[in-house]
PDB file of N, CA and C in Angstrom:
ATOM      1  N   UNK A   1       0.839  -1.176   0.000  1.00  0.00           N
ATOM      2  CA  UNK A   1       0.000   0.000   0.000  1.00  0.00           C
ATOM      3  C   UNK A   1       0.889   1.246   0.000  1.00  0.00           C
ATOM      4  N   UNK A   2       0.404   2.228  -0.545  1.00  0.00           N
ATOM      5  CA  UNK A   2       0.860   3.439  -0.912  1.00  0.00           C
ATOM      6  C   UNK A   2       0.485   4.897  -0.440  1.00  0.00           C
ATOM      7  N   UNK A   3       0.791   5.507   0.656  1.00  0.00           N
ATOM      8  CA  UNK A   3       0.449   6.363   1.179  1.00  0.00           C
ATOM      9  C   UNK A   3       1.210   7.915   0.582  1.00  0.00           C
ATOM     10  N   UNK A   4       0.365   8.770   0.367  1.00  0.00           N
ATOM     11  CA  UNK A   4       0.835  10.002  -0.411  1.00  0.00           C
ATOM     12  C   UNK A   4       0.588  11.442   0.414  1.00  0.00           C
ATOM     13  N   UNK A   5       1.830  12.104   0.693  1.00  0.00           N
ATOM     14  CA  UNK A   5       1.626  12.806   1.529  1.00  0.00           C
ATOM     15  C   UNK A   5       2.030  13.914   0.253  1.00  0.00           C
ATOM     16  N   UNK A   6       0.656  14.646   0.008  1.00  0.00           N
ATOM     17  CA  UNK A   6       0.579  15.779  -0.789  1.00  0.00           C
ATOM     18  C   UNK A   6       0.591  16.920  -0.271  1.00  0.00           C
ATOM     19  N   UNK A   7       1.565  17.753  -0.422  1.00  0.00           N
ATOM     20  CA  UNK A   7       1.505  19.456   0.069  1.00  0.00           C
ATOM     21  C   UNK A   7       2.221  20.718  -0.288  1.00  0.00           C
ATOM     22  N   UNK A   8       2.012  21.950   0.345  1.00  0.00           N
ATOM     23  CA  UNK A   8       2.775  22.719  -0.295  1.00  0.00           C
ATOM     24  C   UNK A   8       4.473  22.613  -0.129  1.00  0.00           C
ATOM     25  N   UNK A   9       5.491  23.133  -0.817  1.00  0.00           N
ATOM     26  CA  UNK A   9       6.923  23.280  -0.249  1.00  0.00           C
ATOM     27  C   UNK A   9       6.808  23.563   0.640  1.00  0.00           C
ATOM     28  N   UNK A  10       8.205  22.255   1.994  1.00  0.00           N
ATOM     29  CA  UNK A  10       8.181  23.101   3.124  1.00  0.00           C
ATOM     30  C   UNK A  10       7.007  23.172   4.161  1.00  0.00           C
ATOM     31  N   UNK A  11       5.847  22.960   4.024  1.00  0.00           N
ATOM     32  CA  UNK A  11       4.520  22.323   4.472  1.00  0.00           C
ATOM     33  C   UNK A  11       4.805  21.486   5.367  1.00  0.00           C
ATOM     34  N   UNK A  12       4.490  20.885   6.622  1.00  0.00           N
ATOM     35  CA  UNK A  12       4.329  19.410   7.265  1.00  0.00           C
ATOM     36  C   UNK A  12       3.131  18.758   7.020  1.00  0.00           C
ATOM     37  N   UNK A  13       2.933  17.821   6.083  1.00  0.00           N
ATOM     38  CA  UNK A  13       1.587  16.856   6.064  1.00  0.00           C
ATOM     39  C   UNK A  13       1.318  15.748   7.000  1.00  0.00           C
ATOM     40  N   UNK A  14       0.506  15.404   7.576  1.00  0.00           N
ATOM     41  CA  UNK A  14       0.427  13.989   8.824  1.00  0.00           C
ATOM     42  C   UNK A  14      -0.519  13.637   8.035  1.00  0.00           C
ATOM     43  N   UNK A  15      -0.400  12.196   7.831  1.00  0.00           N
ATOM     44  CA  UNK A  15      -1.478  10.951   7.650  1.00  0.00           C
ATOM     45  C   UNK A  15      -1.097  10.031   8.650  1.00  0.00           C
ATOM     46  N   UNK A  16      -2.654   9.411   8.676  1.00  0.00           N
ATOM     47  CA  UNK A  16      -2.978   8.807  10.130  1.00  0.00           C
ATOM     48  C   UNK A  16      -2.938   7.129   9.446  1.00  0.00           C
ATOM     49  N   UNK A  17      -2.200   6.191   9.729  1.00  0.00           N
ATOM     50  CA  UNK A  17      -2.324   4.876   9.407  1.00  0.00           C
ATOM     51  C   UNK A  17      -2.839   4.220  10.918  1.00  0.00           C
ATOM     52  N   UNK A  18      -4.337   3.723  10.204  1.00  0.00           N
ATOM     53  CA  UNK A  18      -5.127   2.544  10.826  1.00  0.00           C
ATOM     54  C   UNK A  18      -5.040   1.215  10.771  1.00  0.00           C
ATOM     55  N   UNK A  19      -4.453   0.460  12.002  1.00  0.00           N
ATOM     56  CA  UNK A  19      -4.534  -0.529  11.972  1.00  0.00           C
ATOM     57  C   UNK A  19      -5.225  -1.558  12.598  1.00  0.00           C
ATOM     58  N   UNK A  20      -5.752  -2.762  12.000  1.00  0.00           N
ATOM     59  CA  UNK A  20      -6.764  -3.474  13.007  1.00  0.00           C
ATOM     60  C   UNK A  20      -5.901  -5.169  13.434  1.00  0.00           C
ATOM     61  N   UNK A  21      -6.304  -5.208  14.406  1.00  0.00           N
ATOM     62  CA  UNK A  21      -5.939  -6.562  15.092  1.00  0.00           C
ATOM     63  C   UNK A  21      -7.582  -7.258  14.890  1.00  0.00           C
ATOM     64  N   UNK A  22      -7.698  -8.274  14.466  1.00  0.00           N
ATOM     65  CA  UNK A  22      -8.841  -9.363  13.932  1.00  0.00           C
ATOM     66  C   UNK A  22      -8.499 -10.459  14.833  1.00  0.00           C
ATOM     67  N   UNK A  23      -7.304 -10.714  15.702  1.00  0.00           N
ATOM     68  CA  UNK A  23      -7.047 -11.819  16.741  1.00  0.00           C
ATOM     69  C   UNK A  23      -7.540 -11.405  17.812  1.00  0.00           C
ATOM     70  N   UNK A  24      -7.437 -12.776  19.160  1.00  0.00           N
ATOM     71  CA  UNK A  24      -8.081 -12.517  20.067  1.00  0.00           C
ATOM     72  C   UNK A  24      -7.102 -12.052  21.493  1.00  0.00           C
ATOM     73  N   UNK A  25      -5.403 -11.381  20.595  1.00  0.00           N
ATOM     74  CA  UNK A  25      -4.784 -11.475  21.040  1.00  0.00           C
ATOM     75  C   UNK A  25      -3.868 -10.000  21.259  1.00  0.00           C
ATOM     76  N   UNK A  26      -3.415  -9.367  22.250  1.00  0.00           N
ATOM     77  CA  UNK A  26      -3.205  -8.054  21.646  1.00  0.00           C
ATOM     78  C   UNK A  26      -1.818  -8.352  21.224  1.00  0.00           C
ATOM     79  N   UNK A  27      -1.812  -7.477  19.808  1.00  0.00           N
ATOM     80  CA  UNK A  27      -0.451  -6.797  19.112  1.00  0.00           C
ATOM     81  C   UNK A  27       0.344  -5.958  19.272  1.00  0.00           C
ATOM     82  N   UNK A  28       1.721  -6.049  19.174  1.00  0.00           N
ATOM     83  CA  UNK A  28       2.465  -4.943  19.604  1.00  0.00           C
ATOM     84  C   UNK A  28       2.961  -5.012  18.203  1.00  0.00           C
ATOM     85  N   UNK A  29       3.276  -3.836  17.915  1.00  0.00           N
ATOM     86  CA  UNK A  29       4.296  -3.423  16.525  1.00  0.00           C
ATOM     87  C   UNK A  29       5.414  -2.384  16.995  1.00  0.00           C
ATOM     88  N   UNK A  30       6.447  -2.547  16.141  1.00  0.00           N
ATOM     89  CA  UNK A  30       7.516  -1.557  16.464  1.00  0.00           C
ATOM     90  C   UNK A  30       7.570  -1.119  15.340  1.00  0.00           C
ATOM     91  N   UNK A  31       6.916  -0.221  15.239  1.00  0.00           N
ATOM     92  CA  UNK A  31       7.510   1.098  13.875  1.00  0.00           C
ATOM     93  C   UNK A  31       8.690   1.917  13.342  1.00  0.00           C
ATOM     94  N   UNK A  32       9.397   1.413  12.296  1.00  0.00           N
ATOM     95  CA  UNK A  32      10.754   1.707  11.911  1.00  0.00           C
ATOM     96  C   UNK A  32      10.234   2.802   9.993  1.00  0.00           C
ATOM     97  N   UNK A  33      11.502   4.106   9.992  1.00  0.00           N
ATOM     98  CA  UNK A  33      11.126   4.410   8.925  1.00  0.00           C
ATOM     99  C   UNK A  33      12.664   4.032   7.856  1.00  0.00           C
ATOM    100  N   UNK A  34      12.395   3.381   6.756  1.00  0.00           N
ATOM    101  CA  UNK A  34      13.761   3.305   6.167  1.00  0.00           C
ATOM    102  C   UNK A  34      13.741   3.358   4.729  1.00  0.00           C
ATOM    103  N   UNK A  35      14.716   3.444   4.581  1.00  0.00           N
ATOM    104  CA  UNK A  35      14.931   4.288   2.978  1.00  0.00           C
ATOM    105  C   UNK A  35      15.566   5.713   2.763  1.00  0.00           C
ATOM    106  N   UNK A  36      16.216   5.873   1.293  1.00  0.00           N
ATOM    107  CA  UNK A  36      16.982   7.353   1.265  1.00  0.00           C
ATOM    108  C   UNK A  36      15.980   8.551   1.660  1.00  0.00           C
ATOM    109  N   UNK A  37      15.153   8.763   1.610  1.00  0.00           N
ATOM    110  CA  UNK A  37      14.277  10.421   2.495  1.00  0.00           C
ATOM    111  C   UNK A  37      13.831   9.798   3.744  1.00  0.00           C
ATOM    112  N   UNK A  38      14.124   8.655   4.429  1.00  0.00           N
ATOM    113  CA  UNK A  38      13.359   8.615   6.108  1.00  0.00           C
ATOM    114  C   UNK A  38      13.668   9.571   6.693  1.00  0.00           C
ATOM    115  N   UNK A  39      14.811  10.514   6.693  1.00  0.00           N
ATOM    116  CA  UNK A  39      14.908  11.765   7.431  1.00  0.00           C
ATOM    117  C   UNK A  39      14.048  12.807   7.179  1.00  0.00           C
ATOM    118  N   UNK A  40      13.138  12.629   6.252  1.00  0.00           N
ATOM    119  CA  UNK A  40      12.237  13.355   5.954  1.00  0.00           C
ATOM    120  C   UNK A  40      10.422  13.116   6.412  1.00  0.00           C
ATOM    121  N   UNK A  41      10.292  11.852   6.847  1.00  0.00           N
ATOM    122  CA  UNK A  41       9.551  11.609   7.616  1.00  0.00           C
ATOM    123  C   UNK A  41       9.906  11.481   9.400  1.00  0.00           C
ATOM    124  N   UNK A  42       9.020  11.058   9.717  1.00  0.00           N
ATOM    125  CA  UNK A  42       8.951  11.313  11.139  1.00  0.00           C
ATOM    126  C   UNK A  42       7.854  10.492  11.828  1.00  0.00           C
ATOM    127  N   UNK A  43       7.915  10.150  12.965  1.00  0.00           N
ATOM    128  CA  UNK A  43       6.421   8.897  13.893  1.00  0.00           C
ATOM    129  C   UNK A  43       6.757  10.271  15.181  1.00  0.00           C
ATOM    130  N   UNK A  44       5.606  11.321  15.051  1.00  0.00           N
ATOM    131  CA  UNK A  44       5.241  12.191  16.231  1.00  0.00           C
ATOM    132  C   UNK A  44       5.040  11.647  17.556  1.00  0.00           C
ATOM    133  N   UNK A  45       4.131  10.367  17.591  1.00  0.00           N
ATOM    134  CA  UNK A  45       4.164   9.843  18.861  1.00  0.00           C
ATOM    135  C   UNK A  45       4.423   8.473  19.559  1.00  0.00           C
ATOM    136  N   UNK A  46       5.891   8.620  18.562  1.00  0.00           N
ATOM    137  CA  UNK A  46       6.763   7.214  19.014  1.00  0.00           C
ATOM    138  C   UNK A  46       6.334   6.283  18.014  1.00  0.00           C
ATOM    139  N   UNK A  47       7.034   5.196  17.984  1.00  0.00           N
ATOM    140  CA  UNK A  47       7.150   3.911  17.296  1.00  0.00           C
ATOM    141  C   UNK A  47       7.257   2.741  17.778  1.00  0.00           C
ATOM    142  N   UNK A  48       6.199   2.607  18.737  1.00  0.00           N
ATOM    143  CA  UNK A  48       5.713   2.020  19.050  1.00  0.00           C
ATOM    144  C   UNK A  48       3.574   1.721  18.687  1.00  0.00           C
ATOM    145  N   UNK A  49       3.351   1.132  18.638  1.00  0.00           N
ATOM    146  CA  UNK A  49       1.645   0.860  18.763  1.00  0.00           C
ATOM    147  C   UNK A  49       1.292  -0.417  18.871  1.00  0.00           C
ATOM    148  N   UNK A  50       0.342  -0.131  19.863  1.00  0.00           N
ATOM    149  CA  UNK A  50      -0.205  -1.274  20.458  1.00  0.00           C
ATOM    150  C   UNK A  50      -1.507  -1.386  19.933  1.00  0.00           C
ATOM    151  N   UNK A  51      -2.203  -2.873  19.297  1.00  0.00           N
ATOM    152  CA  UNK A  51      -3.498  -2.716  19.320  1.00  0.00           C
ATOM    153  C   UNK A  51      -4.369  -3.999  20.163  1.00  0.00           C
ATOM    154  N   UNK A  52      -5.445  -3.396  20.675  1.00  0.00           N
ATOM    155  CA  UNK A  52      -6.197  -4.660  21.557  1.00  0.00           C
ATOM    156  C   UNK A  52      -6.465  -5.718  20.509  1.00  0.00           C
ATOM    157  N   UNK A  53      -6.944  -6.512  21.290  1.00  0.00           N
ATOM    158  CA  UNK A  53      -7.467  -7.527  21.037  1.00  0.00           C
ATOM    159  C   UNK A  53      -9.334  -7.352  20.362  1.00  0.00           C
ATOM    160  N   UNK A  54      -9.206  -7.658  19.027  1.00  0.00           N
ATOM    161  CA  UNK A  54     -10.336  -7.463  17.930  1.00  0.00           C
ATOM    162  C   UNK A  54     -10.323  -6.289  18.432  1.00  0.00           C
ATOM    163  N   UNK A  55      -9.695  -4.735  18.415  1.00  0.00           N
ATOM    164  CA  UNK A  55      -9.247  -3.604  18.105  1.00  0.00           C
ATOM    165  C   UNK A  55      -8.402  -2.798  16.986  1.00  0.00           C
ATOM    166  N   UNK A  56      -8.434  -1.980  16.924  1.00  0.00           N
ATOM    167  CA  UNK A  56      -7.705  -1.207  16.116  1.00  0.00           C
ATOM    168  C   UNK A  56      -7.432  -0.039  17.002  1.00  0.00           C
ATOM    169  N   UNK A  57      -5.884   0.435  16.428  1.00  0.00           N
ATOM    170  CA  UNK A  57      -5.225   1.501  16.845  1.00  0.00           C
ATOM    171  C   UNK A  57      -4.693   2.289  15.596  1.00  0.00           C
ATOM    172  N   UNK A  58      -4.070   3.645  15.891  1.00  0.00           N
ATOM    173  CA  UNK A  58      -3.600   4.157  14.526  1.00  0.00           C
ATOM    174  C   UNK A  58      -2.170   4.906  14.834  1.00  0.00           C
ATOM    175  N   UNK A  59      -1.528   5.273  14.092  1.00  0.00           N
ATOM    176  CA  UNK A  59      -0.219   5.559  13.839  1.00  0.00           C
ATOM    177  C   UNK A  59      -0.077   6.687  13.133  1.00  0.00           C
ATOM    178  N   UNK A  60       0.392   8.052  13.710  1.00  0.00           N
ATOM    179  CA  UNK A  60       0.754   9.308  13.010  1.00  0.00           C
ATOM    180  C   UNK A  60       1.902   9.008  12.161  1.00  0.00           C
ATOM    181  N   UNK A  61       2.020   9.421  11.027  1.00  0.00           N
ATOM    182  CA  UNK A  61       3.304   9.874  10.342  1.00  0.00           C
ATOM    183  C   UNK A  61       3.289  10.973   9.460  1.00  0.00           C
ATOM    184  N   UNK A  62       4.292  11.896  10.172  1.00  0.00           N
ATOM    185  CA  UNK A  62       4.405  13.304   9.704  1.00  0.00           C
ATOM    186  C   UNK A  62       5.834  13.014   8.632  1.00  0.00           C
ATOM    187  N   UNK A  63       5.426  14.293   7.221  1.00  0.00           N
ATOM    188  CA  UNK A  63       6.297  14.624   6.082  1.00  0.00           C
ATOM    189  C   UNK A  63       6.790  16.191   6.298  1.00  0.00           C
ATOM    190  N   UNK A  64       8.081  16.196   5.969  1.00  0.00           N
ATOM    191  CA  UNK A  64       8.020  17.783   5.930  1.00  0.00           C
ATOM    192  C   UNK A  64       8.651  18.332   4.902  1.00  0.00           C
ATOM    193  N   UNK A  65       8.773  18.251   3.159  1.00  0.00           N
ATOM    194  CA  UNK A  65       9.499  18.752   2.279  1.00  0.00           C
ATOM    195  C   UNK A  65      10.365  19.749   2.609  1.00  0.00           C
ATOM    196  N   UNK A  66      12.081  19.019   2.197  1.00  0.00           N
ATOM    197  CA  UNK A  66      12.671  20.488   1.898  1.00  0.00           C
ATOM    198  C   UNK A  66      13.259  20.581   0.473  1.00  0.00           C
ATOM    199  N   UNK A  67      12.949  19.176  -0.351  1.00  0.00           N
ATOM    200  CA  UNK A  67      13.734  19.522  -1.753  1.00  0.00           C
ATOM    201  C   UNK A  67      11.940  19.335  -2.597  1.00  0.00           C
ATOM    202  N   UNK A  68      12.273  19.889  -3.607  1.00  0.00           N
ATOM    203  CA  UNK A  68      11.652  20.035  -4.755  1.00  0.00           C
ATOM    204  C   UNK A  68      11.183  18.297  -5.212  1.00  0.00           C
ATOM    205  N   UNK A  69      11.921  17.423  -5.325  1.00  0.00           N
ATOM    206  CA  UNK A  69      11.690  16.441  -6.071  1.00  0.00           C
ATOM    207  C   UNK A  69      11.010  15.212  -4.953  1.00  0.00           C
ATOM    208  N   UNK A  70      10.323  14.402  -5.661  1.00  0.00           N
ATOM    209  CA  UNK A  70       9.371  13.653  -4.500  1.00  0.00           C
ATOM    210  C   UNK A  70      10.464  12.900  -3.777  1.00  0.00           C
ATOM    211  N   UNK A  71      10.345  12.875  -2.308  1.00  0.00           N
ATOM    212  CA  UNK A  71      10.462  11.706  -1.536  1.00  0.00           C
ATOM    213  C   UNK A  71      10.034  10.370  -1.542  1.00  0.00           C
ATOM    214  N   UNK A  72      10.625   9.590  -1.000  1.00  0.00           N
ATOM    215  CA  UNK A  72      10.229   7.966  -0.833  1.00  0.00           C
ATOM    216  C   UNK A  72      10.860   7.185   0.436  1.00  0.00           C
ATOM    217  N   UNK A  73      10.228   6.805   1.046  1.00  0.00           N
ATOM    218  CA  UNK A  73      11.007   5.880   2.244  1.00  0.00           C
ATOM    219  C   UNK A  73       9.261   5.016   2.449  1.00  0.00           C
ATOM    220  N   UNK A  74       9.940   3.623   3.194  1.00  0.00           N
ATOM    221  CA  UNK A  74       9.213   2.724   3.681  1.00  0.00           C
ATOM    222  C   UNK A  74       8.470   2.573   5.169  1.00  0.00           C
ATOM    223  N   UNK A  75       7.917   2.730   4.999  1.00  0.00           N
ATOM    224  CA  UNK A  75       7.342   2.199   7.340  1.00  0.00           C
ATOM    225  C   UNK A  75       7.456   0.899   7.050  1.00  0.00           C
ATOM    226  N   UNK A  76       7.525   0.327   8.143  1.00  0.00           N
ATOM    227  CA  UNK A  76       7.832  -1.438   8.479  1.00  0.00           C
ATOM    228  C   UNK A  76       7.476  -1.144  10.175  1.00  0.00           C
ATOM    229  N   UNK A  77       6.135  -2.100  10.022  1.00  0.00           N
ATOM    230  CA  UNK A  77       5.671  -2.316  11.292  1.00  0.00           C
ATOM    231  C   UNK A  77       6.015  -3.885  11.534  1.00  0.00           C
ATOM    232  N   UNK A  78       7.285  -4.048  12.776  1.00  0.00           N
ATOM    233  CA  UNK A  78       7.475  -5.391  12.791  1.00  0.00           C
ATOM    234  C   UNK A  78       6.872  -5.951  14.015  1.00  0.00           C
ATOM    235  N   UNK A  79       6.399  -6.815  13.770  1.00  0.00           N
ATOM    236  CA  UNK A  79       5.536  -7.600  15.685  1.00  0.00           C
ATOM    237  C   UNK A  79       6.492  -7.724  16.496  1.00  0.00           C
ATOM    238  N   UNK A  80       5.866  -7.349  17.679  1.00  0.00           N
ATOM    239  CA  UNK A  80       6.880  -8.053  18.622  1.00  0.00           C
ATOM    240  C   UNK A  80       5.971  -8.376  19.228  1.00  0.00           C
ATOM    241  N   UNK A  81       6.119  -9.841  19.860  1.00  0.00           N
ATOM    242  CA  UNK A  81       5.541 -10.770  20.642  1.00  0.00           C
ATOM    243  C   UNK A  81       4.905 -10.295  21.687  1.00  0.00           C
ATOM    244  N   UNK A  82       3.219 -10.729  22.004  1.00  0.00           N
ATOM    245  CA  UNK A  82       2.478 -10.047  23.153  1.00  0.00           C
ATOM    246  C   UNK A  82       2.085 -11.349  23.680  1.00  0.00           C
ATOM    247  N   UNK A  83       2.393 -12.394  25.296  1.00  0.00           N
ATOM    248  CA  UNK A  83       1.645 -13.251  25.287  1.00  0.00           C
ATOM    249  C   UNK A  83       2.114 -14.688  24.492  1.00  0.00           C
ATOM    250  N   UNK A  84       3.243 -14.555  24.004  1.00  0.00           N
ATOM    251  CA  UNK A  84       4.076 -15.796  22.931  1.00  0.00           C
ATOM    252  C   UNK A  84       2.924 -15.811  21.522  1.00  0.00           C
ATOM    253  N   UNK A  85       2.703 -14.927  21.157  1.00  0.00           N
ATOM    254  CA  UNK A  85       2.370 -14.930  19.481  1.00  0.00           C
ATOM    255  C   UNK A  85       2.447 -13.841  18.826  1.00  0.00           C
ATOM    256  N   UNK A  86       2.992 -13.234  17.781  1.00  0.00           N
ATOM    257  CA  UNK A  86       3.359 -12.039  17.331  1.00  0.00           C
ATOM    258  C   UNK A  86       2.520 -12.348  16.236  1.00  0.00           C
ATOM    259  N   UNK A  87       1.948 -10.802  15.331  1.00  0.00           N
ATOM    260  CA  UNK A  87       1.664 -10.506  13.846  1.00  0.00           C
ATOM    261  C   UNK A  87       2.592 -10.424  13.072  1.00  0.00           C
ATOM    262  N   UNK A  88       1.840 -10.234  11.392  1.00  0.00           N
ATOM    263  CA  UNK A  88       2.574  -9.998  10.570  1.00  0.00           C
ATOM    264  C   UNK A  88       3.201  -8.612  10.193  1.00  0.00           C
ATOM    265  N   UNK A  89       4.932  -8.783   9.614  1.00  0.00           N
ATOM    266  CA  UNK A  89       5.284  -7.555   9.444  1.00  0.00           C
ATOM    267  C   UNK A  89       4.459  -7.284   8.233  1.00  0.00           C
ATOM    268  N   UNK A  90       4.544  -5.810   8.538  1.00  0.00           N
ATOM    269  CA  UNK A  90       3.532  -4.593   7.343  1.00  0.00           C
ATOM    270  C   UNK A  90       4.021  -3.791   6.843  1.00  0.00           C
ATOM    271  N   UNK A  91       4.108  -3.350   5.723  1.00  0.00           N
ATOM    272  CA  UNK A  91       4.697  -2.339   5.189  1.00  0.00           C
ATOM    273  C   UNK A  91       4.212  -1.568   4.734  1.00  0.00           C
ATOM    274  N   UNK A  92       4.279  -0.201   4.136  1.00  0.00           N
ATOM    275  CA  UNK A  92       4.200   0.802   3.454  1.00  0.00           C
ATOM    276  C   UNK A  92       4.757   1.740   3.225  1.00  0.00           C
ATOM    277  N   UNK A  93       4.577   2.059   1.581  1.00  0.00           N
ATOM    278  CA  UNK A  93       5.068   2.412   0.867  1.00  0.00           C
ATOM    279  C   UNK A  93       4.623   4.425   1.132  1.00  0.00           C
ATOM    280  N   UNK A  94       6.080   5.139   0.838  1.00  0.00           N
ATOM    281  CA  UNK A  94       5.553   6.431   1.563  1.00  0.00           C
ATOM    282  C   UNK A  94       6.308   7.419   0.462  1.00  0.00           C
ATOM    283  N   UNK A  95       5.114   7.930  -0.458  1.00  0.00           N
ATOM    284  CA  UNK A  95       5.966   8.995  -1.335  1.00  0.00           C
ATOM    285  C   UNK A  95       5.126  10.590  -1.185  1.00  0.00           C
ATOM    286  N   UNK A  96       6.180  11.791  -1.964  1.00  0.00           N
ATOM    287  CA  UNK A  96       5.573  12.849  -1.625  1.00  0.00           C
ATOM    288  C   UNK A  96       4.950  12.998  -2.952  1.00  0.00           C
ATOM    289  N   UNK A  97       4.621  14.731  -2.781  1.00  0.00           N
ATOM    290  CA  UNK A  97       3.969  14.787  -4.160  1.00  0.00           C
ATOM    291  C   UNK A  97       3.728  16.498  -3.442  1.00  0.00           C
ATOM    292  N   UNK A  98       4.752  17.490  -4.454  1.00  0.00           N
ATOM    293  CA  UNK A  98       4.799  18.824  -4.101  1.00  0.00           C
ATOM    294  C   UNK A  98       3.793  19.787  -4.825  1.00  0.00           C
ATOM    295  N   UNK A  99       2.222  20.082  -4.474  1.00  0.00           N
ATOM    296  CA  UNK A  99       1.588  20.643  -4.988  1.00  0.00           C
ATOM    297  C   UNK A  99       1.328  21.855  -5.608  1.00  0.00           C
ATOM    298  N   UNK A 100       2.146  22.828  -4.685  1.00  0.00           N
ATOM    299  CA  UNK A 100       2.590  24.235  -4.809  1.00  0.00           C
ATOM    300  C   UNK A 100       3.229  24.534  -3.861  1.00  0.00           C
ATOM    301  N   UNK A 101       4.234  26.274  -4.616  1.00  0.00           N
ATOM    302  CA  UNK A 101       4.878  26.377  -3.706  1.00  0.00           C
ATOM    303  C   UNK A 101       4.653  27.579  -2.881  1.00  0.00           C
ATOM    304  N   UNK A 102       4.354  28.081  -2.222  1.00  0.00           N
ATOM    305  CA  UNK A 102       4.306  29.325  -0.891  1.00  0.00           C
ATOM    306  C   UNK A 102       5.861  30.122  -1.362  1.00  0.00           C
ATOM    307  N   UNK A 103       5.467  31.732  -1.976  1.00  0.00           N
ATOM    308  CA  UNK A 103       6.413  32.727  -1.240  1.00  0.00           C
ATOM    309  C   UNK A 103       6.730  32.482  -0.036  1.00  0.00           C
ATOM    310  N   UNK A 104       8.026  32.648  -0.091  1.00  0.00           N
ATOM    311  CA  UNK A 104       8.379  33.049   1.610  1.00  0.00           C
ATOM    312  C   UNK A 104       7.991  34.307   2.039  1.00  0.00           C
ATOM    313  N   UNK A 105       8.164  35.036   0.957  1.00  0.00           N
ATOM    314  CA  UNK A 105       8.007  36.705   1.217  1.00  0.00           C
ATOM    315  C   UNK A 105       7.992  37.597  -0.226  1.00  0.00           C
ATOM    316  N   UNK A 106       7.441  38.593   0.089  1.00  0.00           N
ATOM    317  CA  UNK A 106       7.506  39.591  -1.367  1.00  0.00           C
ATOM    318  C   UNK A 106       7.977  40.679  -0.793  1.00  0.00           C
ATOM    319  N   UNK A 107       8.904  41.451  -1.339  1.00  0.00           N
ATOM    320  CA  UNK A 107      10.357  42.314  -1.495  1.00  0.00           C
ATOM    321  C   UNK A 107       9.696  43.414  -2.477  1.00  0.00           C
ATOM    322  N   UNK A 108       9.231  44.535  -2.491  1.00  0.00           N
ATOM    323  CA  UNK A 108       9.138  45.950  -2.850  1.00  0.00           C
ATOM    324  C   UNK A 108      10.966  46.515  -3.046  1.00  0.00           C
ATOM    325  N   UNK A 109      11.250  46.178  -4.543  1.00  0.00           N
ATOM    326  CA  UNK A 109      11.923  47.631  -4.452  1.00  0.00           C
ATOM    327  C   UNK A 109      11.611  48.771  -5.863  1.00  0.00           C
ATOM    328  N   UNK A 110      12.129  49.793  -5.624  1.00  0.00           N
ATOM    329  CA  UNK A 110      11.788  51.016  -6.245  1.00  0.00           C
ATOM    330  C   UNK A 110      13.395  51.425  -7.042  1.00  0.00           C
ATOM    331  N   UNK A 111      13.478  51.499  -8.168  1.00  0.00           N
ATOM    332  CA  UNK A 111      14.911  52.096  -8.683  1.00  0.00           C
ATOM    333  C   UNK A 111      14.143  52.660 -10.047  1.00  0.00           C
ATOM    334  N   UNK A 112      15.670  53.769 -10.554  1.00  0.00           N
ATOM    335  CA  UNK A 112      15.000  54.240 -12.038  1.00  0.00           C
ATOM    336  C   UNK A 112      15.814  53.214 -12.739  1.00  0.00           C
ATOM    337  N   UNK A 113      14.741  53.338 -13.956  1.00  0.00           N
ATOM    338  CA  UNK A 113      14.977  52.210 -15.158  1.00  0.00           C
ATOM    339  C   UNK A 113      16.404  52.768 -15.803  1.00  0.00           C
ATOM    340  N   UNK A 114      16.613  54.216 -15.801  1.00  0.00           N
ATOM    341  CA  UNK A 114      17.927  54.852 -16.623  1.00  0.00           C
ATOM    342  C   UNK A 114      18.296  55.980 -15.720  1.00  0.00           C
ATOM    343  N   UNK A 115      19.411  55.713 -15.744  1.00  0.00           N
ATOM    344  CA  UNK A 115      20.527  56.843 -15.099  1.00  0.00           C
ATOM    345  C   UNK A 115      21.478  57.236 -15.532  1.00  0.00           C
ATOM    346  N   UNK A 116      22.113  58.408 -16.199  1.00  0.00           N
ATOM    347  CA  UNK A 116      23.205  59.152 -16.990  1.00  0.00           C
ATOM    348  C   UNK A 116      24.441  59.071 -15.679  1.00  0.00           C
TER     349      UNK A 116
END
């Protein structure tokens, strides 16, 4: 799966990944970001998530463009054992997509066009 964090330059975008546990068992995942732009993503409130048992929990991941050309890095949610039975690792796929860009600022100046 393919998650697209669309925004302006320079912008921070967060998408929220939902996940459900369908066992009768709770899940732990450890959330890792990897690939050449993971420094460009970010897990705001840790990397860790836990989900109950026939629950679902969800997972912030914040983008923050600083180059022009799209980003790409992976999440990998790997189980770690709750109780002696772990889930499956999960992945996703994490690219940008730079919609527009924001002035920083607009600069007034005044000169003559010709001077002797």
């Amino acid at each position: 799966t393919t998650i697209e964090f669309a925004g302006a330059f320079r912008a921070t975008v967060v998408k929220k990944v939902h996940l459900k546990n369908p066992s009768i068992k709770t899940l732990m995942y450890n959330a890792t970001l990897v690939g050449r732009e993971a420094d460009d993503f970010s897990l705001p409130d840790g990397n860790t998530v836990i989900i109950p048992p026939k629950g679902q929990a969800s997972i912030n991941v914040e983008f923050t463009s600083r180059f022009l050309h799209p980003a790409e890095a992976m999440l990998l949610l790997m189980s770690k054992t709750v109780g002696g039975r772990g889930g499956a690792t999960v992945t996703f796929s994490l690219k940008s997509k730079i919609t527009h860009i924001e002035p920083a600022g607009i600069l007034k100046c005044k000169s003559p066009c010709y001077e002797l």
